[in-house]
Protein backbone atom coordinates (compact mmCIF):
# COMPACT_ATOMS: atom_id res chain seq x y z
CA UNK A 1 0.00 0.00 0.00
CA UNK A 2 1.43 3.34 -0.83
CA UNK A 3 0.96 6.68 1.13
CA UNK A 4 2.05 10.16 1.12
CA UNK A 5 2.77 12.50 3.81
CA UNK A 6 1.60 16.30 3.98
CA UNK A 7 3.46 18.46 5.96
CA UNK A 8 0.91 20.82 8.33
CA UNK A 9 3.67 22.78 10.73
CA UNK A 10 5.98 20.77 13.22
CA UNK A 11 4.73 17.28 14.03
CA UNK A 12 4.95 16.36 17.76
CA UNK A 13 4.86 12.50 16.52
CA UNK A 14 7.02 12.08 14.17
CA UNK A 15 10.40 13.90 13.09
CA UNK A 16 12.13 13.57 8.96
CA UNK A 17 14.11 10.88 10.15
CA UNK A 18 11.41 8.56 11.56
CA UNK A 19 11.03 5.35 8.99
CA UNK A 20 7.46 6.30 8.24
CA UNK A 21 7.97 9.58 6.52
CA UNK A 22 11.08 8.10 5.12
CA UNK A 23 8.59 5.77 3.44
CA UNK A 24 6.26 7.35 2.04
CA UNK A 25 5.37 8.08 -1.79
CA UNK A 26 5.11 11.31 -3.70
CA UNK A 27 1.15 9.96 -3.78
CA UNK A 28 -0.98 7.08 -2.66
CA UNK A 29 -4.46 5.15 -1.69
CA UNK A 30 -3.96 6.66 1.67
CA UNK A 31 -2.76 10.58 2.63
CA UNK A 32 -0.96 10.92 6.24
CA UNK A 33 -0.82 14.61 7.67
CA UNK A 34 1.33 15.41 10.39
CA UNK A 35 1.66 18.53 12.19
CA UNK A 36 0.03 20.83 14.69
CA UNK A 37 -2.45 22.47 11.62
CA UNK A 38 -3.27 18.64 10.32
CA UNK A 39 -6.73 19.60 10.48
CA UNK A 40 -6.30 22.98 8.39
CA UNK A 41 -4.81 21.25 5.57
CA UNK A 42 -7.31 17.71 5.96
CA UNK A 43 -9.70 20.55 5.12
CA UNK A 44 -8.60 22.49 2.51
CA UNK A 45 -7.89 19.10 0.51
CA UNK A 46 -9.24 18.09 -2.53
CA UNK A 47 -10.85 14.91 -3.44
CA UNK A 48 -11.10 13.36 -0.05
CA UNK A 49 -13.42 11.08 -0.90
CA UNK A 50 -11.78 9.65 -3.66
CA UNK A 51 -8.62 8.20 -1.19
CA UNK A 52 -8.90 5.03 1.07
CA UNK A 53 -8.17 6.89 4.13
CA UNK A 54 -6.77 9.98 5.26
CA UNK A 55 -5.10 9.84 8.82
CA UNK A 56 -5.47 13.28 10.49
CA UNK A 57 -2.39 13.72 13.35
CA UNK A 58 -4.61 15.37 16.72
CA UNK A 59 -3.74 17.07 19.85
CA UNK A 60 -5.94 16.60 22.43
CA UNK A 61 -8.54 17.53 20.76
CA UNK A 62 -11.63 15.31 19.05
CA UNK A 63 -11.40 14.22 15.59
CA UNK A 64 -15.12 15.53 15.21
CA UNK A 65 -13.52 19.08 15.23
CA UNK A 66 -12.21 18.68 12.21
CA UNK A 67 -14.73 16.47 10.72
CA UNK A 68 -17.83 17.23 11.61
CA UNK A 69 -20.46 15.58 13.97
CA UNK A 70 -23.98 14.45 13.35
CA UNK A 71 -26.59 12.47 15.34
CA UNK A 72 -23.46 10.20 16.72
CA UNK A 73 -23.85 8.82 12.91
CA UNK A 74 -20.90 10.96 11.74
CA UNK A 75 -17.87 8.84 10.48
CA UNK A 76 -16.25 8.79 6.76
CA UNK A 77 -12.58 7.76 5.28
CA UNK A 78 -10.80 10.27 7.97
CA UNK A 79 -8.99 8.42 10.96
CA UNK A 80 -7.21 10.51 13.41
CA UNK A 81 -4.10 9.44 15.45
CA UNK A 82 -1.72 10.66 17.85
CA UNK A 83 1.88 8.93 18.69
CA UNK A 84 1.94 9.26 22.26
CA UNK A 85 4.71 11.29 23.92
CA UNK A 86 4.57 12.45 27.48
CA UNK A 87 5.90 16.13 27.48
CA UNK A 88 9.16 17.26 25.62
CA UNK A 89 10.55 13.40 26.18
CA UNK A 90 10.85 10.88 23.20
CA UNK A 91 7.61 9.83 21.32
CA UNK A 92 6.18 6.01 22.39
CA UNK A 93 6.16 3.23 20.13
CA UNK A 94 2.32 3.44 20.45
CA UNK A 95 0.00 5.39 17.97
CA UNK A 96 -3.85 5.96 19.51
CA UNK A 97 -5.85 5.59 16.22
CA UNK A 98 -9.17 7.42 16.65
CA UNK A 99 -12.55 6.22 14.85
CA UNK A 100 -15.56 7.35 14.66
CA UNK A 101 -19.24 5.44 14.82
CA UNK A 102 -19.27 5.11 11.22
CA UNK A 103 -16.00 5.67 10.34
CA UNK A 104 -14.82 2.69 7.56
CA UNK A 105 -13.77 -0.40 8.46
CA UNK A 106 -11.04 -0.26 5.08
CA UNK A 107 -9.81 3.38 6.15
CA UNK A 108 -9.31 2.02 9.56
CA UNK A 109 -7.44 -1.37 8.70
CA UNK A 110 -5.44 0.90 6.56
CA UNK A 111 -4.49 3.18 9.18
CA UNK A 112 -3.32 0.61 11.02
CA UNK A 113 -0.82 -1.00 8.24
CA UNK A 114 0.70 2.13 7.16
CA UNK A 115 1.59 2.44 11.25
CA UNK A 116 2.50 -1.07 11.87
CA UNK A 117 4.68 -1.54 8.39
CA UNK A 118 7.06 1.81 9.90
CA UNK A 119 7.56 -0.65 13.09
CA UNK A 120 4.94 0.67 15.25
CA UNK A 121 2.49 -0.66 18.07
CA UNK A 122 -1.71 0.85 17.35
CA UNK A 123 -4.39 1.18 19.61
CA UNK A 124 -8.05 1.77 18.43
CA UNK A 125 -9.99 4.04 20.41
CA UNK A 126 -13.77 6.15 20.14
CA UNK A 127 -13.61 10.01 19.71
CA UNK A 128 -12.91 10.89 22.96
CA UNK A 129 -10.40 14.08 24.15
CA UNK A 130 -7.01 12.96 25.23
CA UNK A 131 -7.96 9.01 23.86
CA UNK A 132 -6.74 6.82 26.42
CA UNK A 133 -3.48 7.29 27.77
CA UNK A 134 -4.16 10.92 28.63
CA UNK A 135 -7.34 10.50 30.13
CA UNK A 136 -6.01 7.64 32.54
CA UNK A 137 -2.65 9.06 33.41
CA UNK A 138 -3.17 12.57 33.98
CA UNK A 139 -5.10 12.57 37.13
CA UNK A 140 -2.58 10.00 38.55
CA UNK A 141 0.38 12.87 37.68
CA UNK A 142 -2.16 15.78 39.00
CA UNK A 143 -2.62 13.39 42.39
CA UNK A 144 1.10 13.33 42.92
CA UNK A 145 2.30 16.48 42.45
CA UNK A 146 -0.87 17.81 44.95
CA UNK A 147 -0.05 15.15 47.40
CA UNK A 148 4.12 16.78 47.70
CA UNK A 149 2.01 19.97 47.71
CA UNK A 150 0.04 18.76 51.04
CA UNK A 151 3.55 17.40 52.38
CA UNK A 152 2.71 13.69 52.55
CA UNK A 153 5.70 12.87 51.75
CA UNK A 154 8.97 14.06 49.49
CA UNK A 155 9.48 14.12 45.71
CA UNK A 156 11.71 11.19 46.36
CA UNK A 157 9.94 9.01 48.86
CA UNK A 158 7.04 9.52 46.82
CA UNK A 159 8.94 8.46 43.76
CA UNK A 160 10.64 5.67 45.53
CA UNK A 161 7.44 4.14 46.88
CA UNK A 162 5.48 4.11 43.64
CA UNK A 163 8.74 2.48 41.80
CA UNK A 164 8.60 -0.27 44.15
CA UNK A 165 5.52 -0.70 45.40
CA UNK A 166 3.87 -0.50 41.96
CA UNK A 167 7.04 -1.55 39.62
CA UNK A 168 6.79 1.46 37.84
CA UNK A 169 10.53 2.71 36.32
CA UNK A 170 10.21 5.76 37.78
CA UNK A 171 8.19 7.89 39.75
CA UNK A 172 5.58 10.37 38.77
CA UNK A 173 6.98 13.65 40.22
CA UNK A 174 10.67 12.40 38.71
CA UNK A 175 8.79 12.06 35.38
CA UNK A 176 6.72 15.14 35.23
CA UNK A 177 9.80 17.37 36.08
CA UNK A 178 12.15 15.28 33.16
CA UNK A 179 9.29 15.71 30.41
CA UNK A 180 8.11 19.09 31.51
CA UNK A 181 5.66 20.61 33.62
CA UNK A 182 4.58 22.98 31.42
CA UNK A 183 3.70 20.73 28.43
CA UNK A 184 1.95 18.66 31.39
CA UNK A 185 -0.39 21.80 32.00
CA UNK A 186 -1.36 22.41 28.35
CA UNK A 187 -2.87 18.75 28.32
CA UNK A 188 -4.89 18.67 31.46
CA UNK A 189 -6.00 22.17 30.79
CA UNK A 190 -7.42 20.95 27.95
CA UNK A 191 -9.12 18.42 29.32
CA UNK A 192 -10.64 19.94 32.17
CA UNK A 193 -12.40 22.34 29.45
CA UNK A 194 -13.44 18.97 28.08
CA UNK A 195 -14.75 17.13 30.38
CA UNK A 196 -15.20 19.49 33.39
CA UNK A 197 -14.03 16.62 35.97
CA UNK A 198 -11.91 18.32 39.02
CA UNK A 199 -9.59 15.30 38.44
CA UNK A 200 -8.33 17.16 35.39
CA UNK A 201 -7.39 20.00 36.71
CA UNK A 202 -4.15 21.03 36.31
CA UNK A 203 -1.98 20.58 39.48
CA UNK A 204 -0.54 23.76 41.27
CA UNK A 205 2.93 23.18 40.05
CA UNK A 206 1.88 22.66 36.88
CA UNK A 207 0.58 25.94 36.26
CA UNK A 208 3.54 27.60 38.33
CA UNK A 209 5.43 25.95 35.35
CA UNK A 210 3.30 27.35 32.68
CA UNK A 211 3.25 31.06 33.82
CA UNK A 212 7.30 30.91 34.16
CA UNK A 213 7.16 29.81 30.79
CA UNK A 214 5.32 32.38 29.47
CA UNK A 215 7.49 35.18 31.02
């Protein structure tokens, strides 16, 4: 199967070097765009219908706002997807692909072999903000960083204990401060808009993080 890649702005999944863009074709049955304004250029393209699929790179946001949504019947030849990557550390193995109700069977089993043939790992998930990882994960990070806030323990015995008590390589607050704090704001911020839940809220030192930043 041959693909091509469109270029929308600077891709958070994948960089030039990665085997997938190496691979692709100056056309193809199936049209992968990468980049933060994917869903400016899935728009602005011509003759989607006529292609197998096209996969639509996301932030946290729902494929639907690029789509369209109607009657929870919507669904067509777009798939979205998102490689994760906690932060500003290396992108996963895993790509989140995102369907729709009536999104097509072919566009999705195409999604996923264009993914798996560049050597990665796909998970299929509904049209949901954040998919799965995010929306699992982030509250556990949020819980963390407010429980050091409280004092219940340090940044290192709270690391320690969920490395060994859990088996997790390392610890949340460890983590959050290696991949960036910031970046870690800008995710639950979105979802707390999303879903409202208190869970989501982004942590006090997250948002310390964020307004140094944007000094």
């Amino acid at each position: 199967m041959t693909y091509q890649i469109l270029k929308a702005g600077e891709s958070r999944s994948f960089a030039a070097d990665h085997p997938l863009i190496a691979g692709a074709a100056e056309s193809g049955d199936v049209v992968v765009i990468v980049g933060v304004n994917a869903g400016v250029v899935f728009r602005e393209l011509n003759n989607r219908e006529r292609k197998l699929a096209i996969l639509i790179e996301l932030g946290a946001e729902c494929l639907g706002v690029h789509t369209g949504e109607g009657r929870g019947e919507e669904g067509s030849n777009a798939v979205g997807f998102a490689r994760f990557r906690l932060g500003n550390g290396e992108p996963s193995n895993l790509v989140e692909l995102v369907r729709q109700p009536r999104t097509a069977d072919a566009a999705v089993a195409a999604a996923k072999q264009v993914f798996e043939s560049a050597g990665l790992q796909v998970a299929m998930c509904g049209d949901f903000a954040g998919r799965i990882i995010d929306r699992l994960v982030r509250p556990y990070y949020n819980a963390a960083l407010t429980r050091l806030d409280e004092g219940l323990a340090s940044a290192a015995d709270l690391d320690m204990t969920l490395r060994l008590g859990l088996g997790y390589p390392e610890g949340p607050v460890e983590l959050m401060e290696r991949t960036g704090l910031a970046p870690h704001y800008d995710v639950t911020q979105a979802l707390f808009e999303a879903y409202g839940d208190a869970a989501y809220a982004p942590a006090r030192r997250a948002r310390v993080a964020k307004q140094r930043q944007q000094r």
